[in-house]
N, C-alpha and C. Protein backbone atom coordinates (compact mmCIF):
# COMPACT_ATOMS: atom_id res chain seq x y z
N UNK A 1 -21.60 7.84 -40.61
CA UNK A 1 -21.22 7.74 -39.21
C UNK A 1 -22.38 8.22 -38.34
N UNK A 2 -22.39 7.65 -36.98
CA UNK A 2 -23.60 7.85 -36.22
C UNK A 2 -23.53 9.31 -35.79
N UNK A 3 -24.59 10.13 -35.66
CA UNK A 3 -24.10 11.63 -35.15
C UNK A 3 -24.95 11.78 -33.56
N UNK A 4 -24.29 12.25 -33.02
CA UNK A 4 -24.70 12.33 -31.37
C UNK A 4 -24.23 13.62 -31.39
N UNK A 5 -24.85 13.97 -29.75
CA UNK A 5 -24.81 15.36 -29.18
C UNK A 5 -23.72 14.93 -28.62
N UNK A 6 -23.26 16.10 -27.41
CA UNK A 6 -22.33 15.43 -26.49
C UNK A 6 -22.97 14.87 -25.08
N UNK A 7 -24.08 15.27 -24.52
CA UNK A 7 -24.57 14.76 -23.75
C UNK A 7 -25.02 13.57 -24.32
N UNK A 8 -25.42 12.51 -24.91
CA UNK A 8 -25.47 11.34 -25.58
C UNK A 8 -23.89 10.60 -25.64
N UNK A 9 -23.19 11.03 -25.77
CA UNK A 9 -21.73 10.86 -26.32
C UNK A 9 -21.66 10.56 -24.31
N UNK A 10 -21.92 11.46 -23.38
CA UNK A 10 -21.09 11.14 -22.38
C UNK A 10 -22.20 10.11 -21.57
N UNK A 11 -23.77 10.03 -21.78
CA UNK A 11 -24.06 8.86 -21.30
C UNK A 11 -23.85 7.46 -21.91
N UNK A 12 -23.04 7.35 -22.81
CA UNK A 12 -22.31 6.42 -23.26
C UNK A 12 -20.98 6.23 -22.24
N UNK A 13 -19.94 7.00 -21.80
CA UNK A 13 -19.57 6.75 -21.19
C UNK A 13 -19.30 6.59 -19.37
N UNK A 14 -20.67 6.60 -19.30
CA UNK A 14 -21.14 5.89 -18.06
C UNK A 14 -21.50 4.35 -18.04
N UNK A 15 -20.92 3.77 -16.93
CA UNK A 15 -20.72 2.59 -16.77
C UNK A 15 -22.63 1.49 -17.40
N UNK A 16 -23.25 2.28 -16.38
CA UNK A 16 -24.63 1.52 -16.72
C UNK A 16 -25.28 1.78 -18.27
N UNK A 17 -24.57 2.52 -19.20
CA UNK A 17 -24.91 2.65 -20.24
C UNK A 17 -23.99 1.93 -21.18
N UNK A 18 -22.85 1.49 -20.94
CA UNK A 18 -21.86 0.64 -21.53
C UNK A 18 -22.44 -1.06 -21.30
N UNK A 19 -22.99 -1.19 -20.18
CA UNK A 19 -23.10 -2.55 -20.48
C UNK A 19 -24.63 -3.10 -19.45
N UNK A 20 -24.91 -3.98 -19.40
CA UNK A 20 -25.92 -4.47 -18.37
C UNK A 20 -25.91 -4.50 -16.59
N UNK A 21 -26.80 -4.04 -15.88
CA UNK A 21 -26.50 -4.35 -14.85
C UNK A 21 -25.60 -5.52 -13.96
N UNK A 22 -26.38 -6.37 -14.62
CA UNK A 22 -25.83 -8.15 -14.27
C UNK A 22 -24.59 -8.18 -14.70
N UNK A 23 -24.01 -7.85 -15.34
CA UNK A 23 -22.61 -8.11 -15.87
C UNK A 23 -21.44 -8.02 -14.93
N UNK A 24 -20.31 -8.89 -15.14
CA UNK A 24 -19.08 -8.04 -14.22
C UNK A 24 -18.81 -6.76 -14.70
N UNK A 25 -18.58 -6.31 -16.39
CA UNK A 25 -17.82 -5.24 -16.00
C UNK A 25 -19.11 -3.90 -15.51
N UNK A 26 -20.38 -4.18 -14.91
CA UNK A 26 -21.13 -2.77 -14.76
C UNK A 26 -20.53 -2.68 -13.08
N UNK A 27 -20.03 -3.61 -12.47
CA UNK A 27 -19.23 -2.84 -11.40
C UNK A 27 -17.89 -3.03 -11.75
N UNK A 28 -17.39 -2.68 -12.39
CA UNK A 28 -15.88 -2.63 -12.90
C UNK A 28 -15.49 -1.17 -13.09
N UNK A 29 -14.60 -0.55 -12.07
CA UNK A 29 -15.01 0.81 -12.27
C UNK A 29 -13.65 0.99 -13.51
N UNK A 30 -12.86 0.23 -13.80
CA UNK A 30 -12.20 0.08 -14.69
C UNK A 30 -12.99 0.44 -16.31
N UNK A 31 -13.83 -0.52 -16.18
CA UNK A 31 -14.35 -0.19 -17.38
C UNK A 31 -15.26 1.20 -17.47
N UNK A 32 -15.55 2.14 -16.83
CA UNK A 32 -15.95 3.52 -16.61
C UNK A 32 -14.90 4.50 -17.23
N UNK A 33 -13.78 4.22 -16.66
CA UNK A 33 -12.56 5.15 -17.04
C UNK A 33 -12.45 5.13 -18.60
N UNK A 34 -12.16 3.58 -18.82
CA UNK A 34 -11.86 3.00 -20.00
C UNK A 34 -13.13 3.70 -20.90
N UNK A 35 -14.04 3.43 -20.55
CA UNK A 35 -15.33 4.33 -22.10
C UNK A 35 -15.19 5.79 -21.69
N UNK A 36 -14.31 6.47 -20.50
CA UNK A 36 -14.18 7.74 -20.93
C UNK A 36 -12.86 7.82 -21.53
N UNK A 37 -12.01 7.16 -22.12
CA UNK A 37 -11.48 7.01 -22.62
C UNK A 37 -11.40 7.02 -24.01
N UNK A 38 -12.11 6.42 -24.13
CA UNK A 38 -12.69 5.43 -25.67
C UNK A 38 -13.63 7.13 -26.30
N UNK A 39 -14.70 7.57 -25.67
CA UNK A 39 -15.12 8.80 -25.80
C UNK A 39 -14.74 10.30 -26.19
N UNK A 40 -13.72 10.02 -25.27
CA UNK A 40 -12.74 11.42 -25.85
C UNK A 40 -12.02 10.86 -27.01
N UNK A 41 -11.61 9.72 -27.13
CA UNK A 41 -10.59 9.23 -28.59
C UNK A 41 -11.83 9.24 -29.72
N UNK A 42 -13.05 9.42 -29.40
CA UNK A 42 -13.88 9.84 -30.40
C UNK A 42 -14.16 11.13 -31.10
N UNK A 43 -13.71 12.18 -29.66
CA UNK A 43 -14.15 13.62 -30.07
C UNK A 43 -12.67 13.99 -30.42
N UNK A 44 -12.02 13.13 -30.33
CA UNK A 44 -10.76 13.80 -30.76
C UNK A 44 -9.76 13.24 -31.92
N UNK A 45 -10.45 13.11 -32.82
CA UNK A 45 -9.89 12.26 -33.48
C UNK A 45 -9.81 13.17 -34.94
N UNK A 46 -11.00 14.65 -34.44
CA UNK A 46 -11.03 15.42 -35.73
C UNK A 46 -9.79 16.73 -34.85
N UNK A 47 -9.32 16.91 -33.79
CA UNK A 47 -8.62 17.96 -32.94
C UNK A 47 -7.20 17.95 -33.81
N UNK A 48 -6.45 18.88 -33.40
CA UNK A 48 -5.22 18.90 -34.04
C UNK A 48 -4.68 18.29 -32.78
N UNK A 49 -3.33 17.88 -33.51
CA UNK A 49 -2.09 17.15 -32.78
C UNK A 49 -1.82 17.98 -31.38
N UNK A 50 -1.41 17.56 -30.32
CA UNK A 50 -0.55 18.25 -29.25
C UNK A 50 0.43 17.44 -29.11
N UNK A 51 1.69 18.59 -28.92
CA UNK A 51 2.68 18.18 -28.11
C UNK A 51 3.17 17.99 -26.83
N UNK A 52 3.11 16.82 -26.45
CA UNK A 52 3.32 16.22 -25.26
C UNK A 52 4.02 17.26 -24.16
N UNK A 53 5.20 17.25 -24.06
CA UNK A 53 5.43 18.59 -23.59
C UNK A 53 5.14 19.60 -23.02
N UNK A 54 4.29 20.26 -24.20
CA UNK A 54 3.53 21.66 -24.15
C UNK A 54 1.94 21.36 -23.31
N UNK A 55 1.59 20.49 -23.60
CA UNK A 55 0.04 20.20 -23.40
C UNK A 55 0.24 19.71 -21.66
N UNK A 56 1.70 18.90 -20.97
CA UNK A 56 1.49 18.96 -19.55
C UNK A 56 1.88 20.62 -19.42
N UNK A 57 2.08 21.32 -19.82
CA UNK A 57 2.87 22.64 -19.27
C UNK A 57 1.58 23.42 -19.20
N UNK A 58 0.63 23.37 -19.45
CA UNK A 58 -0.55 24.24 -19.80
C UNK A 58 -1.65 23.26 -19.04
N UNK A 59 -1.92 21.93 -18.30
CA UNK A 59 -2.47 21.44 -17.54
C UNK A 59 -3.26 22.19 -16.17
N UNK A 60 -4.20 22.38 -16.02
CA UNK A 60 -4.68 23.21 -14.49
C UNK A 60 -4.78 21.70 -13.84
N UNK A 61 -4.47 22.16 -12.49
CA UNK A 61 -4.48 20.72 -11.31
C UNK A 61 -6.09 20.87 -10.68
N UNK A 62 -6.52 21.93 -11.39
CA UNK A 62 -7.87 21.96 -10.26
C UNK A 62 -9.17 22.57 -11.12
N UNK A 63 -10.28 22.48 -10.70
CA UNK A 63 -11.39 23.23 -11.48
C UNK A 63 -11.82 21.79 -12.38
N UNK A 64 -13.91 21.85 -12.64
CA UNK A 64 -14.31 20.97 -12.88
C UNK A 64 -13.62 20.36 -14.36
N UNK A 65 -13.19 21.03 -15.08
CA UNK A 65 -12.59 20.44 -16.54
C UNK A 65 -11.76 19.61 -16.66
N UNK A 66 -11.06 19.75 -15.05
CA UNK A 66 -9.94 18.54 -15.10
C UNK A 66 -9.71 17.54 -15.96
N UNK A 67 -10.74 16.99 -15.31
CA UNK A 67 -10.84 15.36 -15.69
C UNK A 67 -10.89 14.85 -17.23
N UNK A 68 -12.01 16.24 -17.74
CA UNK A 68 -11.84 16.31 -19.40
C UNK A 68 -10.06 16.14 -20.31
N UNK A 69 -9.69 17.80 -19.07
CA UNK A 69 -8.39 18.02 -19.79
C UNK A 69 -7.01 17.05 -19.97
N UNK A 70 -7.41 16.66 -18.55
CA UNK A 70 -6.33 15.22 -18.71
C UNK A 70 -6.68 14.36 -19.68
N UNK A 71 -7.89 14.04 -19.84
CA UNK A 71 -8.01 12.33 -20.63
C UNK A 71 -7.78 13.09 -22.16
N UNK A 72 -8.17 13.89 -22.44
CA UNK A 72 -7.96 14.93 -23.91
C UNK A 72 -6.68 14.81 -23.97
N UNK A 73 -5.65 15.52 -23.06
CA UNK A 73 -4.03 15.75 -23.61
C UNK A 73 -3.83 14.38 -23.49
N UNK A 74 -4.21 13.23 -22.72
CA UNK A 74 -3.64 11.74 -22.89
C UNK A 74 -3.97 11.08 -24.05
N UNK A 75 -5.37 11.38 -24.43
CA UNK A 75 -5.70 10.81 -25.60
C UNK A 75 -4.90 11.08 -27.23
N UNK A 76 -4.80 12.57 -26.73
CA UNK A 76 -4.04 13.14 -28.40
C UNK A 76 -3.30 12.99 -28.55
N UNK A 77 -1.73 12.50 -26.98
CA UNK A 77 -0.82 12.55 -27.36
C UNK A 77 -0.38 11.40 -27.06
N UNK A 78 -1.06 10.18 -27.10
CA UNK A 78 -0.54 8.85 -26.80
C UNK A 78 0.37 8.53 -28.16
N UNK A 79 -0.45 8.52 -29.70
CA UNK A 79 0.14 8.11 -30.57
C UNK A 79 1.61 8.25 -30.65
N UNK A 80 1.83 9.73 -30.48
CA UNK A 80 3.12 10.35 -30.53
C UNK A 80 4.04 9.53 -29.88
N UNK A 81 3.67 9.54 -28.36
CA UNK A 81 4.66 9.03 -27.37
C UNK A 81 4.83 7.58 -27.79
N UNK A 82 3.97 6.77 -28.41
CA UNK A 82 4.47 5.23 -28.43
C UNK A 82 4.83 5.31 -30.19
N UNK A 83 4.88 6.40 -30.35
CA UNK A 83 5.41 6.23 -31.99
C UNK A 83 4.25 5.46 -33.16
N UNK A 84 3.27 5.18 -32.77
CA UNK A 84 2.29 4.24 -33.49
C UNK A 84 0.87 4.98 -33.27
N UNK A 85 -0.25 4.73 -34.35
CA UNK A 85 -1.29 5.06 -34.28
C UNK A 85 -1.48 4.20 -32.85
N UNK A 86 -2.80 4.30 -32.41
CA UNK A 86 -3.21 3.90 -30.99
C UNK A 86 -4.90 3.76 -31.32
N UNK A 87 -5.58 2.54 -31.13
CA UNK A 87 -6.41 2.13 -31.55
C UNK A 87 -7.75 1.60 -30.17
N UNK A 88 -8.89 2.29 -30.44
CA UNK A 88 -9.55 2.67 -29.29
C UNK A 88 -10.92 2.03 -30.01
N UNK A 89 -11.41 0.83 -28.86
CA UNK A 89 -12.63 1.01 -29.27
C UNK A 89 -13.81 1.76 -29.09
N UNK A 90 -15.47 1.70 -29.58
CA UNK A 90 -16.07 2.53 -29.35
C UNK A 90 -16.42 2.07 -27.83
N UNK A 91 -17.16 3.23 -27.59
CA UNK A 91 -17.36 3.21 -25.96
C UNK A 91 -18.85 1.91 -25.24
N UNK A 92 -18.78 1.52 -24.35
CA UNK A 92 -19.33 0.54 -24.41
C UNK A 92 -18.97 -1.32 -25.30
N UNK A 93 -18.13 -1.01 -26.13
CA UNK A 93 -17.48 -2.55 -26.55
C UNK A 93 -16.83 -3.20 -25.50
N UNK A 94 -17.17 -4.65 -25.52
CA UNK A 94 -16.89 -5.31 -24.42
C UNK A 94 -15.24 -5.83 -24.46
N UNK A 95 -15.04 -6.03 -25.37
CA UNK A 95 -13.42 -6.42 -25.85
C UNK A 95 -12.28 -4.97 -25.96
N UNK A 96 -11.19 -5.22 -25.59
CA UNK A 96 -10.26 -4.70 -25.71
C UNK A 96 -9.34 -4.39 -26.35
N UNK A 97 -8.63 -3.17 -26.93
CA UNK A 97 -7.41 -3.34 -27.92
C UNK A 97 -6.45 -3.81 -26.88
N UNK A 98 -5.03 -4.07 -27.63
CA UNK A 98 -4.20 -4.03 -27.29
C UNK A 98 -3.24 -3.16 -26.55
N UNK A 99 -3.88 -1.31 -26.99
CA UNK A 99 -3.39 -0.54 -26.19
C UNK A 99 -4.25 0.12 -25.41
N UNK A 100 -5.74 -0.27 -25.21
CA UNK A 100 -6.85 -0.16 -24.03
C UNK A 100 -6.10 -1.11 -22.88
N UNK A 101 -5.84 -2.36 -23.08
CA UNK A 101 -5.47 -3.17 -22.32
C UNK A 101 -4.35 -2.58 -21.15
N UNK A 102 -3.03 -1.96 -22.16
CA UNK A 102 -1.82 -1.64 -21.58
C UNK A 102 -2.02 -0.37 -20.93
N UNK A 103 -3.17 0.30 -21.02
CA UNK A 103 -3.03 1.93 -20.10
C UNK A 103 -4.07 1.18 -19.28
N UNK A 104 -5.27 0.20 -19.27
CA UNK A 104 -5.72 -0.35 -18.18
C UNK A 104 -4.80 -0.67 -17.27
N UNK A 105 -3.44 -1.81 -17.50
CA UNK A 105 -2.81 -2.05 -17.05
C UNK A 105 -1.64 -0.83 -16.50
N UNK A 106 -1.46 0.20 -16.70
CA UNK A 106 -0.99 1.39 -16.01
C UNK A 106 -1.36 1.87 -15.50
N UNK A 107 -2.97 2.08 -15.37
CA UNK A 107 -3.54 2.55 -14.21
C UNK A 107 -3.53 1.80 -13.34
N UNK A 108 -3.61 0.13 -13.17
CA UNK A 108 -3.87 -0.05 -12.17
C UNK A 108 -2.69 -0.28 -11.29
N UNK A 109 -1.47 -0.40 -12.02
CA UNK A 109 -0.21 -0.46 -11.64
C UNK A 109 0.28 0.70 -10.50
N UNK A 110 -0.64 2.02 -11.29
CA UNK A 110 -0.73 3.17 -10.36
C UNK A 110 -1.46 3.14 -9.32
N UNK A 111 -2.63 2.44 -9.32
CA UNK A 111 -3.39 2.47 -7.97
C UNK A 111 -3.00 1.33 -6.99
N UNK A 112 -2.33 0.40 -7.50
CA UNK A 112 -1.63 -0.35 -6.57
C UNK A 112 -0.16 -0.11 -6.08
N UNK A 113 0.24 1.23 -6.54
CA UNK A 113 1.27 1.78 -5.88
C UNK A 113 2.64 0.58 -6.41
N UNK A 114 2.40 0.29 -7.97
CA UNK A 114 3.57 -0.68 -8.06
C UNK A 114 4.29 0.28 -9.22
N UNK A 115 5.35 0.35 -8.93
CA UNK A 115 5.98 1.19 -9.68
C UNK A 115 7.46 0.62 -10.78
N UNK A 116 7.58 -0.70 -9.94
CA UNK A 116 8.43 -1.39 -11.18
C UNK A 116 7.65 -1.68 -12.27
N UNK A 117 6.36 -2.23 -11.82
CA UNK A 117 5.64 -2.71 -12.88
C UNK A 117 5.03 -1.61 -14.21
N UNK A 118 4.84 0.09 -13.53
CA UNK A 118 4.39 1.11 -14.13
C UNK A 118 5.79 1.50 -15.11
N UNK A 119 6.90 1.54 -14.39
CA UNK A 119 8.39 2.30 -15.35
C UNK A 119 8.38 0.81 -16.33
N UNK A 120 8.11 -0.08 -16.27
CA UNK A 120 8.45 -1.32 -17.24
C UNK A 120 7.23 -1.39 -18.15
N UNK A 121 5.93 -1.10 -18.22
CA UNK A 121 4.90 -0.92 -18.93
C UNK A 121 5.30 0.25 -20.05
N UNK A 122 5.80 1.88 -19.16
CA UNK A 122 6.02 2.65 -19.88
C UNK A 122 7.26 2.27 -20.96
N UNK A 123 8.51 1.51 -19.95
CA UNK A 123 9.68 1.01 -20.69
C UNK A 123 8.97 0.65 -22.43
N UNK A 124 7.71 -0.47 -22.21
CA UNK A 124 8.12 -0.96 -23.31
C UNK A 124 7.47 -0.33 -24.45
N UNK A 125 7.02 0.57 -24.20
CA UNK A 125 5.93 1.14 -25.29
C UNK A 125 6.68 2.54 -25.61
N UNK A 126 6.93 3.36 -24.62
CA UNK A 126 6.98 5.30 -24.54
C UNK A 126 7.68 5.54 -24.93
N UNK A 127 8.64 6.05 -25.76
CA UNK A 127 10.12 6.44 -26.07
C UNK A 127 10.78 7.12 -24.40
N UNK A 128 12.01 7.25 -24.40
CA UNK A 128 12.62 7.84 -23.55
C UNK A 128 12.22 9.16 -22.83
N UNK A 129 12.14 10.20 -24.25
CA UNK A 129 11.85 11.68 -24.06
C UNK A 129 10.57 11.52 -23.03
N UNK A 130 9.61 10.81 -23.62
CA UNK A 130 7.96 11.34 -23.40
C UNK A 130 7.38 10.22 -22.08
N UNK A 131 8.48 9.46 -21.57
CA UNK A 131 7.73 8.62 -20.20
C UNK A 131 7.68 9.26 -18.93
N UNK A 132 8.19 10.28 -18.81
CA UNK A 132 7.58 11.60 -17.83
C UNK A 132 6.45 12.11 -18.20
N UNK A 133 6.23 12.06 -19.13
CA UNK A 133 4.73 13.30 -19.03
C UNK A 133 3.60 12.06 -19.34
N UNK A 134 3.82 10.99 -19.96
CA UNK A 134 2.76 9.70 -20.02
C UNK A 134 2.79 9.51 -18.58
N UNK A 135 3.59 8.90 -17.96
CA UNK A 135 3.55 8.84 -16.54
C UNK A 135 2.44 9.55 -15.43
N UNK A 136 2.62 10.53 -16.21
CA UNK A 136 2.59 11.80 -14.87
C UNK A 136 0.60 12.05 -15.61
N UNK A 137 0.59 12.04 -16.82
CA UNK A 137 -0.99 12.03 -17.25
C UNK A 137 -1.76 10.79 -16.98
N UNK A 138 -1.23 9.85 -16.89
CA UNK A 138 -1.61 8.50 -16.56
C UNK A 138 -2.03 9.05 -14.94
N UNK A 139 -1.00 9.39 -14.14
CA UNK A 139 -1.14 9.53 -12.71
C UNK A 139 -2.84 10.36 -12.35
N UNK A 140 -2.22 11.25 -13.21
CA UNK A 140 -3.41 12.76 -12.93
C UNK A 140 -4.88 11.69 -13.19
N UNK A 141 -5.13 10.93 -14.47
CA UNK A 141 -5.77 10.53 -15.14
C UNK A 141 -6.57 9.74 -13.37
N UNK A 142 -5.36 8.72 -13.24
CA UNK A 142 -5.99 7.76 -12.10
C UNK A 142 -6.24 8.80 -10.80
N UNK A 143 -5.60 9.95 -10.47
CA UNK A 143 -6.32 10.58 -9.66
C UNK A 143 -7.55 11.21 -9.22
N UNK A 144 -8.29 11.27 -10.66
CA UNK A 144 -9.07 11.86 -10.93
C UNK A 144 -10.42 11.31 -11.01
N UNK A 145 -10.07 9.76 -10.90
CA UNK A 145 -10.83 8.54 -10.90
C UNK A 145 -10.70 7.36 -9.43
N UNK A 146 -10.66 8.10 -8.64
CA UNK A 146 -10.50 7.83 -7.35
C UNK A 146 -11.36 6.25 -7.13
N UNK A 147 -12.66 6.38 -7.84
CA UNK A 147 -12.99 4.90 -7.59
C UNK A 147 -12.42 3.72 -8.37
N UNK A 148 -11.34 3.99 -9.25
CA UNK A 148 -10.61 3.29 -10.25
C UNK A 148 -10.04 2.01 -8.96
């Protein structure tokens, strides 16, 4: 396996290092989020489990780590909440999984303020218990990404 620092690891997930200038997605601020996404499902893939639950209860709303801490508790505890492994590509791949696609599609559901479309995304994937706190990390997630 390739070994990187973490400063290497996070200019990977900057947009102009994921793909070419000329391209659509290097102004796609979508795809920015998405390789910090893809990034943390890298560093976290050796972390122990969190429980959904516990991990929003222990969340800070403020201070520079934020942004880390959200995409970390979203990343570890996606599997859980949709009951299924959750499959991430590496950062910078131009193609999409199936469940890159569907939290693309929840964020933007969130930034367009559509909310049938966000409770019916979560409907079909989240179990019952855990579509409050996916919800609500998804939210933090897109807040935090203001140019999303």
């Amino acid at each position: 396996m390739l070994k990187m620092d973490h400063t290497q690891m996070l200019r990977l997930s900057e947009p102009h290092a994921a793909v070419t200038p000329h391209t659509p997605e290097a102004a796609d601020p979508a795809r920015h989020v998405l390789n910090r996404l893809r990034l943390c499902a890298m560093e976290c893939r050796a972390a122990a489990r969190t429980d959904l639950f516990e991990a929003c209860a222990l969340l800070t709303l403020e201070g520079e780590n934020a942004k880390r801490t959200f995409i970390a508790t979203f990343v570890k505890c996606l599997s859980d909440a949709v009951h299924a492994p959750v499959k991430w590509y590496p950062p910078g791949t131009s193609e999409l999984t199936f469940d890159e696609a569907w939290v693309l599609r929840c964020l933007t559901s969130i930034k367009q303020d559509d909310d049938s479309s966000l409770a019916f995304l979560l409907r079909s994937r989240v179990a019952p218990a855990e579509r409050r706190y996916v919800g609500y990390l998804l939210g933090r997630i897109s807040d935090q990404f203001a140019q999303f």
